[in-house]
Protein backbone atom coordinates (compact mmCIF):
# COMPACT_ATOMS: atom_id res chain seq x y z
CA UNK A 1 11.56 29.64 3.95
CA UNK A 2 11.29 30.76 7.57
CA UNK A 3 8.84 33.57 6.82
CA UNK A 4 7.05 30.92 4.55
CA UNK A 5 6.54 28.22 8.45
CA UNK A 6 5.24 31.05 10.10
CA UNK A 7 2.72 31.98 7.52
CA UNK A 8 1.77 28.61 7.14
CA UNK A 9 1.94 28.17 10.97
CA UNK A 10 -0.69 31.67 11.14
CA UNK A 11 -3.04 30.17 8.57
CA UNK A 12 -3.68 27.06 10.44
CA UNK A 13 -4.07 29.39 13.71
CA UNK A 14 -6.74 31.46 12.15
CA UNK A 15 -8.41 28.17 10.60
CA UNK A 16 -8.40 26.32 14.05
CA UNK A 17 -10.24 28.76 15.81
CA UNK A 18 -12.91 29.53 13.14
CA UNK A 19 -13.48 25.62 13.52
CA UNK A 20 -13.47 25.48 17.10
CA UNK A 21 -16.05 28.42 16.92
CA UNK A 22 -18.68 27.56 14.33
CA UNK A 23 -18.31 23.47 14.98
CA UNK A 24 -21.95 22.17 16.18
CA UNK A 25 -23.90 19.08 16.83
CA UNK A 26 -26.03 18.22 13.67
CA UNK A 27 -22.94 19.57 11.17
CA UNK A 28 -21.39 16.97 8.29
CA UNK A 29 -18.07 15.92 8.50
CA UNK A 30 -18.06 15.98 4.77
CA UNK A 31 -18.98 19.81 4.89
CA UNK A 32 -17.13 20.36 8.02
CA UNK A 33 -13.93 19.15 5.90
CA UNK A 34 -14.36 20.95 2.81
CA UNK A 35 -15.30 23.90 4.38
CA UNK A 36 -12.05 24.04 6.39
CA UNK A 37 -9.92 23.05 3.47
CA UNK A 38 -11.41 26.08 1.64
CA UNK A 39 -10.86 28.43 4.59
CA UNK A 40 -6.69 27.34 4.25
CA UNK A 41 -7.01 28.49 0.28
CA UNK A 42 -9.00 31.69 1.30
CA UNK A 43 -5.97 32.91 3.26
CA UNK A 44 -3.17 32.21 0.26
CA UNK A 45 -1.95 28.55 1.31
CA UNK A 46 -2.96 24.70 0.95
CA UNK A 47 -4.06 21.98 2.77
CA UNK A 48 -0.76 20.58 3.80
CA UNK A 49 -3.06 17.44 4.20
CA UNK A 50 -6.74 16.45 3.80
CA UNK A 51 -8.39 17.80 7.34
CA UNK A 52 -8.83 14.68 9.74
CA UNK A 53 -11.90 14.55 11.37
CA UNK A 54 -11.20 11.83 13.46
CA UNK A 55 -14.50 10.52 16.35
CA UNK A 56 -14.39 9.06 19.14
CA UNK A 57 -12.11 6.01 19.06
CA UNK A 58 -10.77 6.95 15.89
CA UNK A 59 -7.28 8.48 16.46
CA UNK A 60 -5.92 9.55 13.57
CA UNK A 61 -6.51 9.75 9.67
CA UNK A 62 -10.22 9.80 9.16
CA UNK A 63 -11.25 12.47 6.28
CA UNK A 64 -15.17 12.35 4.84
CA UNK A 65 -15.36 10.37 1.49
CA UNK A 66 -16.93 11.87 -0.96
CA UNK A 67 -20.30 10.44 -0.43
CA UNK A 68 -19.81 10.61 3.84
CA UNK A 69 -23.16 10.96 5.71
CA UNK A 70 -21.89 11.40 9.06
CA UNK A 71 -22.51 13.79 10.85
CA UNK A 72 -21.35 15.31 14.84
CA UNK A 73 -23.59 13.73 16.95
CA UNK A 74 -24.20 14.53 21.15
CA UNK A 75 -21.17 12.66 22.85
CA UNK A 76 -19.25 12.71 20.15
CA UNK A 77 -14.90 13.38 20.75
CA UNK A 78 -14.06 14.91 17.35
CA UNK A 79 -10.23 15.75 16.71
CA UNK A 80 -9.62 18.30 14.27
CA UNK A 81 -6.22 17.96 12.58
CA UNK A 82 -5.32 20.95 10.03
CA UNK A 83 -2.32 21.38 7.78
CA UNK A 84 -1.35 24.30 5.87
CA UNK A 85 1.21 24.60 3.53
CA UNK A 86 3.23 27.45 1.81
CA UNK A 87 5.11 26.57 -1.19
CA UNK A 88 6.16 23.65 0.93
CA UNK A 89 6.96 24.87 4.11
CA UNK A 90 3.84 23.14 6.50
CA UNK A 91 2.21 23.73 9.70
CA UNK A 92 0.44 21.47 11.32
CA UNK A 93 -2.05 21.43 14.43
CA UNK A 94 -4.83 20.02 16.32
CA UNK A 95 -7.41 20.65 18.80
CA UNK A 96 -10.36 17.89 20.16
CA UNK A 97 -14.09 19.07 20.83
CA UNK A 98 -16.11 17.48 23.00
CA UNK A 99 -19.77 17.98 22.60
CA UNK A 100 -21.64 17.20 25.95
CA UNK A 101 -19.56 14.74 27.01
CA UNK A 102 -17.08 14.93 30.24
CA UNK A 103 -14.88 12.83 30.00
CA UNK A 104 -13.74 14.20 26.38
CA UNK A 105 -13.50 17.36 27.92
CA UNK A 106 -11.12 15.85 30.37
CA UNK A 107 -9.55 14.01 28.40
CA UNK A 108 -9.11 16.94 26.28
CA UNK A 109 -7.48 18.94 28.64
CA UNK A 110 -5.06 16.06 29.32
CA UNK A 111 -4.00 16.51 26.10
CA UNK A 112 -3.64 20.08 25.88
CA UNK A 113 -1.13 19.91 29.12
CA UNK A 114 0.81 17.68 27.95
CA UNK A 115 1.50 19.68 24.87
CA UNK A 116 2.56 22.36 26.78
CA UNK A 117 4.98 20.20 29.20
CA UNK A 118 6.17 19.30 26.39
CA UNK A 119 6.96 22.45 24.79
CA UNK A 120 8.23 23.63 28.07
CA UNK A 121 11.09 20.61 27.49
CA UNK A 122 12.03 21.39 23.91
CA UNK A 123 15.71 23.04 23.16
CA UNK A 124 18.93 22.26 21.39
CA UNK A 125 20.52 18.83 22.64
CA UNK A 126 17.04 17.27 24.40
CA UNK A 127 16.76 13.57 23.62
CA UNK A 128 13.05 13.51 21.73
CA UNK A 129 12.31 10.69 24.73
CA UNK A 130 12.77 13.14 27.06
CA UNK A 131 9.61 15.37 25.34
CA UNK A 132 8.38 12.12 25.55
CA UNK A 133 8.75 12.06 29.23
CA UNK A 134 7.16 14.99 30.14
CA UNK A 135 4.06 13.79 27.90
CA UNK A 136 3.68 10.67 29.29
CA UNK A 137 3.46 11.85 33.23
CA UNK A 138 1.26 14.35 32.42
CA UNK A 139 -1.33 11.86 31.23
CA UNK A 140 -0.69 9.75 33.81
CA UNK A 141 -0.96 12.24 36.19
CA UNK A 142 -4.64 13.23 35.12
CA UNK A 143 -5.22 9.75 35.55
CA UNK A 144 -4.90 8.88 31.90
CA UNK A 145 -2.98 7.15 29.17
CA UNK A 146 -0.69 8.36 26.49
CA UNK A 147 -1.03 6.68 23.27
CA UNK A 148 2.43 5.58 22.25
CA UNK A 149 1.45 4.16 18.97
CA UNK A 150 0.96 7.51 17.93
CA UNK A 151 3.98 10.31 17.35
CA UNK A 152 4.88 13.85 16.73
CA UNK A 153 7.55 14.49 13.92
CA UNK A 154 9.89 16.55 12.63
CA UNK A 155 8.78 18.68 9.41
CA UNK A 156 10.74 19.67 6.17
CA UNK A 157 9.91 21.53 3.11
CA UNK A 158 7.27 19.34 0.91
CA UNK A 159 8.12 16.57 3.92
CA UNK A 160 5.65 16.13 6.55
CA UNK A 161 7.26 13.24 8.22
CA UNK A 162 10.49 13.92 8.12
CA UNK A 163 13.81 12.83 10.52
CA UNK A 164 13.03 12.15 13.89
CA UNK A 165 10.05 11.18 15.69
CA UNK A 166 8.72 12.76 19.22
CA UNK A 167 7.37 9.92 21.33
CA UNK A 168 3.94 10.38 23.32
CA UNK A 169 6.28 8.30 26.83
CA UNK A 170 9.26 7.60 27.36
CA UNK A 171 10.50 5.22 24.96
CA UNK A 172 13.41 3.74 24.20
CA UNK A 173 14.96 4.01 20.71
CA UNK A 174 13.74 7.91 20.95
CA UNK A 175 17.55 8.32 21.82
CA UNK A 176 17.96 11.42 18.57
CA UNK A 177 18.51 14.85 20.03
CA UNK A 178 16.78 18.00 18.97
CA UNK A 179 18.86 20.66 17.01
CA UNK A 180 18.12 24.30 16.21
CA UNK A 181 16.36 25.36 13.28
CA UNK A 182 14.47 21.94 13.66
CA UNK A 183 10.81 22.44 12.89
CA UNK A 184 8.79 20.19 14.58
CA UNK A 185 4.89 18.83 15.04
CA UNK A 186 4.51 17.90 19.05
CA UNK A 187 1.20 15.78 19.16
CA UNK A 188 0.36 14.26 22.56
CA UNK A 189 -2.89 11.59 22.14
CA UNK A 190 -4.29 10.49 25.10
CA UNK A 191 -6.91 7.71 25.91
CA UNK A 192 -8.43 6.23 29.20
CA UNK A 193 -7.27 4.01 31.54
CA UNK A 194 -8.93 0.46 30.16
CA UNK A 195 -7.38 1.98 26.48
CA UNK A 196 -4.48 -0.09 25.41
CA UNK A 197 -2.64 3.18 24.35
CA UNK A 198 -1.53 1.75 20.82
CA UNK A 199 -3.53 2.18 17.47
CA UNK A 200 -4.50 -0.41 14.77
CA UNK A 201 -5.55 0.35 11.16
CA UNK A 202 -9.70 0.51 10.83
CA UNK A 203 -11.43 0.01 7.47
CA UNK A 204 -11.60 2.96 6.16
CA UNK A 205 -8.82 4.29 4.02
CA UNK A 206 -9.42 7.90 1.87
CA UNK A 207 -5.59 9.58 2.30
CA UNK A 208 -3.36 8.79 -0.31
CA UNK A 209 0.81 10.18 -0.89
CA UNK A 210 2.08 9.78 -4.27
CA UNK A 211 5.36 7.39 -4.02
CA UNK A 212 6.00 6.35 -8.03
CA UNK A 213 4.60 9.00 -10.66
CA UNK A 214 6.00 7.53 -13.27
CA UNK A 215 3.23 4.25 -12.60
CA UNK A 216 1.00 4.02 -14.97
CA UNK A 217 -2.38 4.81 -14.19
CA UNK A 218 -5.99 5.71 -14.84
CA UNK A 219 -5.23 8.68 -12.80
CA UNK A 220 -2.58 11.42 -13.93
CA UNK A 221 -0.27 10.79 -10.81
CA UNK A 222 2.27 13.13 -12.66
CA UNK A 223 -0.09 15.69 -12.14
CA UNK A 224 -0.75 14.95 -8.45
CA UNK A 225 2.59 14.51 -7.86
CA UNK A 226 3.90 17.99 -9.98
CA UNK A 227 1.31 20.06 -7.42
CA UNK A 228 1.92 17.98 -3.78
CA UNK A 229 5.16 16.00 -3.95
CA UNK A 230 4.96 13.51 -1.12
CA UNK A 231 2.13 15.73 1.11
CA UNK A 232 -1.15 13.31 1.27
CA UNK A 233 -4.29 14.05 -0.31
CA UNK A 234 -8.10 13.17 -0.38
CA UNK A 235 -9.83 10.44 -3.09
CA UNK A 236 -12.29 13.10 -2.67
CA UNK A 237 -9.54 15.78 -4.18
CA UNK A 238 -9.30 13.25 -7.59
CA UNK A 239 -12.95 11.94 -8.25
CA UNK A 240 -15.93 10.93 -6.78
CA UNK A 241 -16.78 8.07 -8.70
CA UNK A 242 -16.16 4.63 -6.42
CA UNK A 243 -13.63 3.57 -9.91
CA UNK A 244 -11.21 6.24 -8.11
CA UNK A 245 -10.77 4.45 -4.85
CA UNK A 246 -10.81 0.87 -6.78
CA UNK A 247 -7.62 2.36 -8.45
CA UNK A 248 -5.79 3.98 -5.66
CA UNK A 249 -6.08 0.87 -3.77
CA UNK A 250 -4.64 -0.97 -6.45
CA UNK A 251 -1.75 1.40 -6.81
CA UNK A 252 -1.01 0.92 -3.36
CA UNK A 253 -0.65 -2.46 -3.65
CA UNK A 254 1.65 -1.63 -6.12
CA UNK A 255 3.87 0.65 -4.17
CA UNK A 256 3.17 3.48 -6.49
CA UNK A 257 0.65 5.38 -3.83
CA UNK A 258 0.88 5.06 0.15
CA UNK A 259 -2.27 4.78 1.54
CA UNK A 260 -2.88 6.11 4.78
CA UNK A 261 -5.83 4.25 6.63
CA UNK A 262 -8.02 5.46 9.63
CA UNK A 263 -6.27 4.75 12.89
CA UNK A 264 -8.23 3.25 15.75
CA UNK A 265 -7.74 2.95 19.50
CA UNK A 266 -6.84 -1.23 20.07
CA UNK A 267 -9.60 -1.25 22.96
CA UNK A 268 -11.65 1.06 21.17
CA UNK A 269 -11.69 3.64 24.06
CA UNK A 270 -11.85 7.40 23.23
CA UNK A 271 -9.06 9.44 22.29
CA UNK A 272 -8.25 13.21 22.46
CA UNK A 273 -5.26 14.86 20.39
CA UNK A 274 -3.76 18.22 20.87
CA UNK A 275 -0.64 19.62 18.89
CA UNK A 276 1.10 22.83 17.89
CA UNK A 277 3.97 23.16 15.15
CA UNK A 278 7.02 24.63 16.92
CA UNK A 279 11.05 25.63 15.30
CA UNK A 280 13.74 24.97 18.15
CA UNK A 281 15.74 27.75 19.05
CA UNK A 282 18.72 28.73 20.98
CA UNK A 283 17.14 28.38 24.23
CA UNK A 284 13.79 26.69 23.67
CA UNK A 285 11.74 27.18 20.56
CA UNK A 286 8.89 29.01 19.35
CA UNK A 287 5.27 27.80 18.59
CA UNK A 288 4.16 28.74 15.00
CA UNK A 289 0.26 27.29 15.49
CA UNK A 290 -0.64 30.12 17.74
């Protein structure tokens, strides 16, 4: 299984810089998405998760519906969150382009620094608020906020989400320490100054987990659930046709699906993301996103 994080870890290496390359102004995020999806399969892996293409204010948890016009426009923040996955074994990382816009580049490069403080802090017997720490002051530091709504989190096999969490501050209740062998995905977000630094759910929803297979359903959630498990997926990955979001709403109601909806800065300031997969080790750990 260790071989099978740091293939998964290479693929979404190799897919993050082909995006970070070939990503323009004028380009779909519904293209963008599927494009990058098909890139994971190409190398012998799947999407651990539907890409996020998330603009702007939008944090986290925005993938193109099927029928999604939008498109990168000048100014635009765009984070671009891939997950690969091996028969179950996941990596998971994120990079934000800024197209002709300073302040995302700054912002940006907040983000990026605090990742690395806060692999710098990672090893056997760290409190996770202590990563947390190291996060937080860098953003402050650049004259920035972290956003603490948002967190980074341990990874199992078929388990994105798994154990403990790795705050973007300090924050208490982040007491858990980090053991080796733990895989983990360190995500600092960052916003501005007037941002209120927490998240709140926007209107649109296309990521779906299976929860209850057994429900019945229009859709064959056996099916879903025999090739994914618990890993999210894409409306856009079941059917186009509107009758397929009507249904997977209503089986979240009924506890059978989670649904995972966009994630928005409170203030609705802009937000940059950076994040790398990385296994603890001995001493430190050791990144498996690049």
């Amino acid at each position: 299984m260790d071989d099978e994080f740091q293939e998964a870890g290479k693929v979404v290496k190799r897919v993050l810089r082909r995006a970070a390359r070939e990503i323009d102004i004028g380009d779909r995020l519904l293209e963008i998405a599927e494009y990058l999806e098909e890139c994971v399969r190409d190398q012998g892996a799947e999407p651990a998760f539907p890409v996020n293409l998330s603009l702007n204010e939008v944090a986290a948890h925005y993938t193109p519906s099927p029928d999604d016009e939008v498109e990168v426009s000048p100014g635009d923040i765009l984070k671009v969150d891939i997950g690969a996955h091996v028969n179950g074994a996941i990596g998971d990382a994120a990079i934000t382009l800024s197209f002709d816009n300073d302040l995302g580049e700054r912002l940006a490069e907040a983000a990026r620094e605090a990742l690395e403080a806060a692999i710098e802090t990672i090893r056997p017997g760290v409190e996770c608020r202590e990563v947390g720490r190291a996060i937080g002051e860098v953003c402050r530091d650049r004259g920035f906020k972290p956003v603490i709504g948002l967190t980074g989190h341990q990874i199992e096999p078929w388990n994105l989400h798994a154990g403990v969490s790795i705050p973007n501050d300090d924050l208490p209740g982040y007491e858990d320490k980090l053991e080796e062998g733990m895989v983990l995905a360190v995500e600092p977000f960052v916003t501005t100054e007037d941002g209120e630094g927490d998240v709140k759910p926007g209107s649109t929803v296309e990521i779906f987990s299976v929860r209850n297979p057994n429900q019945r359903s229009r859709l064959n959630l056996h099916r879903i659930y025999e090739d994914r498990k618990s890993l999210p997926f894409a409306r856009r990955w079941v059917g186009k046709a509107p009758r397929v979001k009507f249904e997977l709403l209503r089986l979240s109601k009924l506890g059978a699906v989670k649904a995972y909806p966009e994630l928005v800065e409170v203030n609705g300031e802009p937000v940059a993301q950076w994040e790398h997969t990385v296994v603890v080790t001995e001493r430190g750990c050791r990144v498996l996103t690049e």
